[in-house]
Structures are given as structure tokens and as C-alpha cells.
Protein backbone atom coordinates (compact mmCIF):
# COMPACT_ATOMS: atom_id res chain seq x y z
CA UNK A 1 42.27 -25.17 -21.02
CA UNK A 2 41.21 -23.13 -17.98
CA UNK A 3 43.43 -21.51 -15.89
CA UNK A 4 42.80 -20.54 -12.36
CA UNK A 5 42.90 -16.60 -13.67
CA UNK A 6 39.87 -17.95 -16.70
CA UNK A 7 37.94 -19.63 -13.07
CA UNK A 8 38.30 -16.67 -10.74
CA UNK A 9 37.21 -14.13 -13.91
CA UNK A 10 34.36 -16.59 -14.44
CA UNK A 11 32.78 -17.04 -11.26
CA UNK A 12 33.71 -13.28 -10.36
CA UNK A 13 31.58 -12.43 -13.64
CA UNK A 14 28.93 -14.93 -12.45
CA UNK A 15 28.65 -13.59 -8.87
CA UNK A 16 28.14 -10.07 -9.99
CA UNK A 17 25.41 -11.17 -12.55
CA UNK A 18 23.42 -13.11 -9.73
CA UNK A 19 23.53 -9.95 -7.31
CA UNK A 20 22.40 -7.39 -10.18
CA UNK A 21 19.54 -9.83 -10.68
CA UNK A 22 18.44 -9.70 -7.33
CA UNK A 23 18.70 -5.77 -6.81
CA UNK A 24 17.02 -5.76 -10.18
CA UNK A 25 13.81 -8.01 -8.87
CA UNK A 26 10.54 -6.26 -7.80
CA UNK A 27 9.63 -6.56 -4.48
CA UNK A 28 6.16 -7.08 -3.30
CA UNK A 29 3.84 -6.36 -0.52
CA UNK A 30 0.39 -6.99 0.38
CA UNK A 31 -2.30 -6.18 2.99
CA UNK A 32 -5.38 -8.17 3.68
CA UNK A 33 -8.02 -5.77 4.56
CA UNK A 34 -10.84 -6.19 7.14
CA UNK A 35 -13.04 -4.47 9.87
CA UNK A 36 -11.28 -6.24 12.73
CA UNK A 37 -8.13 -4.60 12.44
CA UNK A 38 -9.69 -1.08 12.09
CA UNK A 39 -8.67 1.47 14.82
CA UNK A 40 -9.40 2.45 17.21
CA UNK A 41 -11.78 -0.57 17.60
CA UNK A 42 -13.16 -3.09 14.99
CA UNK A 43 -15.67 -3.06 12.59
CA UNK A 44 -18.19 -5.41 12.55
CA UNK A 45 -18.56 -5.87 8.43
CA UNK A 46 -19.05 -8.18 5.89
CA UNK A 47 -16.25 -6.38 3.69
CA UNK A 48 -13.01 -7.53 3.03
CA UNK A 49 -10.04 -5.98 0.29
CA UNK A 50 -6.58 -6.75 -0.49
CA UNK A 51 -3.66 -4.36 -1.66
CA UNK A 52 -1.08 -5.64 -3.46
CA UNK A 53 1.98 -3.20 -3.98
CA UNK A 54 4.89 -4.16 -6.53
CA UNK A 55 7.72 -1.89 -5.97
CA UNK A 56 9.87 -0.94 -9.47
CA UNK A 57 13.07 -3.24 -10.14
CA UNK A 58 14.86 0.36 -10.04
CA UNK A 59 12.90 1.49 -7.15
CA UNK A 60 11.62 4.48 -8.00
CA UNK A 61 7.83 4.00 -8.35
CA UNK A 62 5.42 1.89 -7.48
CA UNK A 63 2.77 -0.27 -8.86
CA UNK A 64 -0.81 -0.73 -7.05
CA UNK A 65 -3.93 -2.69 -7.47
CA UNK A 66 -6.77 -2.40 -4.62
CA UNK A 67 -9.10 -5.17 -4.92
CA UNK A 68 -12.76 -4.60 -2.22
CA UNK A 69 -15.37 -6.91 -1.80
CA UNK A 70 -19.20 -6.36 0.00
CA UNK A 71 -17.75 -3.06 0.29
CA UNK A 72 -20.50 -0.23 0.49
CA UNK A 73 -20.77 3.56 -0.53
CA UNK A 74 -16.62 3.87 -0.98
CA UNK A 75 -15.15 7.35 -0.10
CA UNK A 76 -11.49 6.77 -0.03
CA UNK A 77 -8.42 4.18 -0.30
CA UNK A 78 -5.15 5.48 1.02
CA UNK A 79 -2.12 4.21 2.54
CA UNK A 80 -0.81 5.54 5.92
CA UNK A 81 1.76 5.41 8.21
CA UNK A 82 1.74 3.88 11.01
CA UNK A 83 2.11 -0.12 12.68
CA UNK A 84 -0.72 -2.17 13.51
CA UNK A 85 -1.74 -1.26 16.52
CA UNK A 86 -1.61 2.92 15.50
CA UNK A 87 -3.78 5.33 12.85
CA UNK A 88 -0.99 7.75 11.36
CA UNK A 89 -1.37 10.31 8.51
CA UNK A 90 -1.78 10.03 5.24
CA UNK A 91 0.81 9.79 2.97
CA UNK A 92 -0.66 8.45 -0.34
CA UNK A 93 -4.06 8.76 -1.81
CA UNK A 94 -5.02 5.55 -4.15
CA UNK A 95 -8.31 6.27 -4.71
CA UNK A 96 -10.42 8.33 -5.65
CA UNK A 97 -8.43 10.28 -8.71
CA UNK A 98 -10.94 12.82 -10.08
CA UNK A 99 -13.74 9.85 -9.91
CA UNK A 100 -16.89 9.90 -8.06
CA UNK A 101 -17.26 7.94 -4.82
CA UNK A 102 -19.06 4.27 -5.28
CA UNK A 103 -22.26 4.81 -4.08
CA UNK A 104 -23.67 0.85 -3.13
CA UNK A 105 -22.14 -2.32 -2.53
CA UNK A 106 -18.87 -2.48 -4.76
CA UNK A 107 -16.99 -5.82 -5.33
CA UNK A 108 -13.90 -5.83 -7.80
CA UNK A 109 -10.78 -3.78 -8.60
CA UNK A 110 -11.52 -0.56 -7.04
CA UNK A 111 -8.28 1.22 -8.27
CA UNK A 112 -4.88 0.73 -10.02
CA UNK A 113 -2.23 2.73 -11.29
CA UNK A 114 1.24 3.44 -10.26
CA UNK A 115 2.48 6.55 -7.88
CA UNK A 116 6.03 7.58 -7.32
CA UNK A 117 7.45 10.78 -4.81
CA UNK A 118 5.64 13.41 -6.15
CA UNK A 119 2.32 11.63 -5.53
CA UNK A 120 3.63 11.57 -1.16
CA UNK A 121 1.34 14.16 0.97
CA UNK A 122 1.43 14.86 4.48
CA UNK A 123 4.40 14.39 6.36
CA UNK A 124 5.79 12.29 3.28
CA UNK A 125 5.25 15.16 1.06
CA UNK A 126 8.59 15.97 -0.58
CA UNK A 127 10.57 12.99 0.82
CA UNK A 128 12.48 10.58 -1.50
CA UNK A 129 10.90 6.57 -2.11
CA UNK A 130 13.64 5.56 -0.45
CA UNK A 131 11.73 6.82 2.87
CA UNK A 132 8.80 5.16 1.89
CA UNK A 133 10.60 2.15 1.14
CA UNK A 134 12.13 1.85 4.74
CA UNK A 135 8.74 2.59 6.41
CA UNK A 136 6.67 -0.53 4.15
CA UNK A 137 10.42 -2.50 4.83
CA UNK A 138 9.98 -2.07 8.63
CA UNK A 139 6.32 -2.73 8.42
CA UNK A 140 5.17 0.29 8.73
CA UNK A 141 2.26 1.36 6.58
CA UNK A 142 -1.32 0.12 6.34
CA UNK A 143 -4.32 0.80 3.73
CA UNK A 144 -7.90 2.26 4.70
CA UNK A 145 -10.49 2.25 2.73
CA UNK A 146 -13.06 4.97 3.80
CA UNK A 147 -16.84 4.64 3.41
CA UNK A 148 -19.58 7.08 3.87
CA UNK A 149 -23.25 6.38 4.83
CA UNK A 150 -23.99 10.04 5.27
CA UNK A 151 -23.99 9.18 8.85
CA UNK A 152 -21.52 10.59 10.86
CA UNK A 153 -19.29 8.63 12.80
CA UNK A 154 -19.67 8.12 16.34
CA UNK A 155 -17.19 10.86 18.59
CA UNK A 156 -17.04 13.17 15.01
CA UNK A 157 -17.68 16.55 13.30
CA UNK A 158 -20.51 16.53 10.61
CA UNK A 159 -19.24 15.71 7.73
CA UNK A 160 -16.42 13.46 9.01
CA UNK A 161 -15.59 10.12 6.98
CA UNK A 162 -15.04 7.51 8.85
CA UNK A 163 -11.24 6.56 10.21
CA UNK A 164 -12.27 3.64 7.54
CA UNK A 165 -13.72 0.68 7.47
CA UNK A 166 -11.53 -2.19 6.15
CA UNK A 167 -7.85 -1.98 7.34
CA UNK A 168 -4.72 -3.78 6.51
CA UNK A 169 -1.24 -3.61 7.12
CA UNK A 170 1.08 -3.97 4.59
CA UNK A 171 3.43 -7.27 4.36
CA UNK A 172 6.69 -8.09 2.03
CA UNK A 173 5.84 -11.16 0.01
């Protein structure tokens, strides 16, 4: 027989089991990347990428996969800060690690891997993922990926890559 005491320890037990599971569950967030929402004007291109970023059940790294396609001569994939209608620095290089840049039209998984605090540069660099967490929470960071003709971009230095050329800013699923 149950008494209320067996009922309250039950549901109590029950309770706490349902709210470790959902601390416990990965959250996820994607961007769809294209030249229109490049800054600080579109792109006209062809190329379009998605980012899909699954953040650890115990939130301390995270999992990427970068995904381009009719994407040409690839220099760079990194996430920034900074809302939709702003660049901002760089906080988190995806792409390239040691590996050459894709020279011609590239369709598939350009990169994947995992990064956790260490891996933060610029104004990031040394801050906990709990930071980053709040900034991709409040919808604050967006992926570039960079491409290089050889040409330098219009209102640039020689040499300069491009602010990028497919853009997308990073969503909760």
C-alpha cells in the first residue's frame, strides 16, 4: 500500500529525474549561410552552407560540422560575434586547421571537429563557454566563410580576404 510519504518520495524522485534529463540534453544551433546576408552589403553568389553546432550535454565543448555548396577557392570558416545586421571579431576559427585552402568549386563537408575554451581568440580568448554560450543563446554569433580569388576586395589592402562570402547567423533548434 502507498502512503502519501511513498507518493510525495515518488514523484519528488521523478521530478528530479525529468529536470537532470533536460540539463543533460544537447542543445543545437544552426546557421543557413548565403551571400545576401553578407555585410556590409550582399553577395551576389550561387553558394550556399549550413553550420550546425551541437553544444555538449555537460556544456563544456562543442561539436561542429560546416557543410558549403558551389562554394569557390575557400580561405576560411569562422564564427564571430556579432547580430545580424553587424561584422564583429573573430572568436573561433573552424576551418582551415593546418590544411591548405580549397582551391575551385567545393561542395560537401568542409570541416568538423569539436572546439572547447582554449580554442576562443580575440576578445573571447581566455573567457569561459559559458560566455560563448550566452552570446549563441542571445543570438549573437554568425559564421563566414572566406574565399579568395586573388583579387582583392573592393575598399581593401592587397592581400585582404574578403569580409566573406556566405554568411549566417546562428539559431537554437
Amino acid at each position: 500500500m502507498f502512503t502519501p510519504r511513498h507518493i510525495l518520495v515518488t514523484v519528488t524522485a521523478a521530478l528530479a529525474c525529468l529536470a537532470f534529463s533536460a540539463q543533460a540534453a544537447e542543445v543545437v544551433y544552426v546557421a543557413k549561410m548565403d551571400g545576401a546576408q553578407n555585410l556590409p552589403e550582399p553577395i551576389k553568389t550561387a553558394a550556399t552552407g549550413e553550420v550546425i553546432l551541437k553544444v555538449s550535454a555537460d556544456r563544456k565543448k562543442v561539436a561542429y560540422k560546416v557543410t558549403v555548396d558551389k562554394l569557390a577557392n575557400i580561405a576560411a570558416a569562422d564564427l564571430h560575434l556579432g547580430a545580424e545586421s553587424q561584422n564583429g571579431p573573430l572568436i573561433v576559427k573552424l576551418w582551415p586547421h593546418g590544411k591548405p585552402a580549397k582551391k575551385g568549386e567545393f561542395r560537401g563537408v568542409l570541416a568538423e571537429g569539436t572546439f572547447d575554451g582554449s580554442d576562443f581568440r580575440g576578445s573571447m580568448a581566455g573567457s569561459p563557454m559559458s560566455d560563448l554560450l550566452e552570446e549563441l543563446q542571445a543570438g549573437s554569433v554568425y559564421v563566414n566563410v572566406h574565399t579568395n580569388d586573388g583579387m582583392d576586395p573592393p575598399n581593401s589592402g592587397p592581400g585582404d580576404i574578403r569580409l566573406g562570402e556566405i554568411r549566417g547567423q546562428l539559431k537554437a533548434q
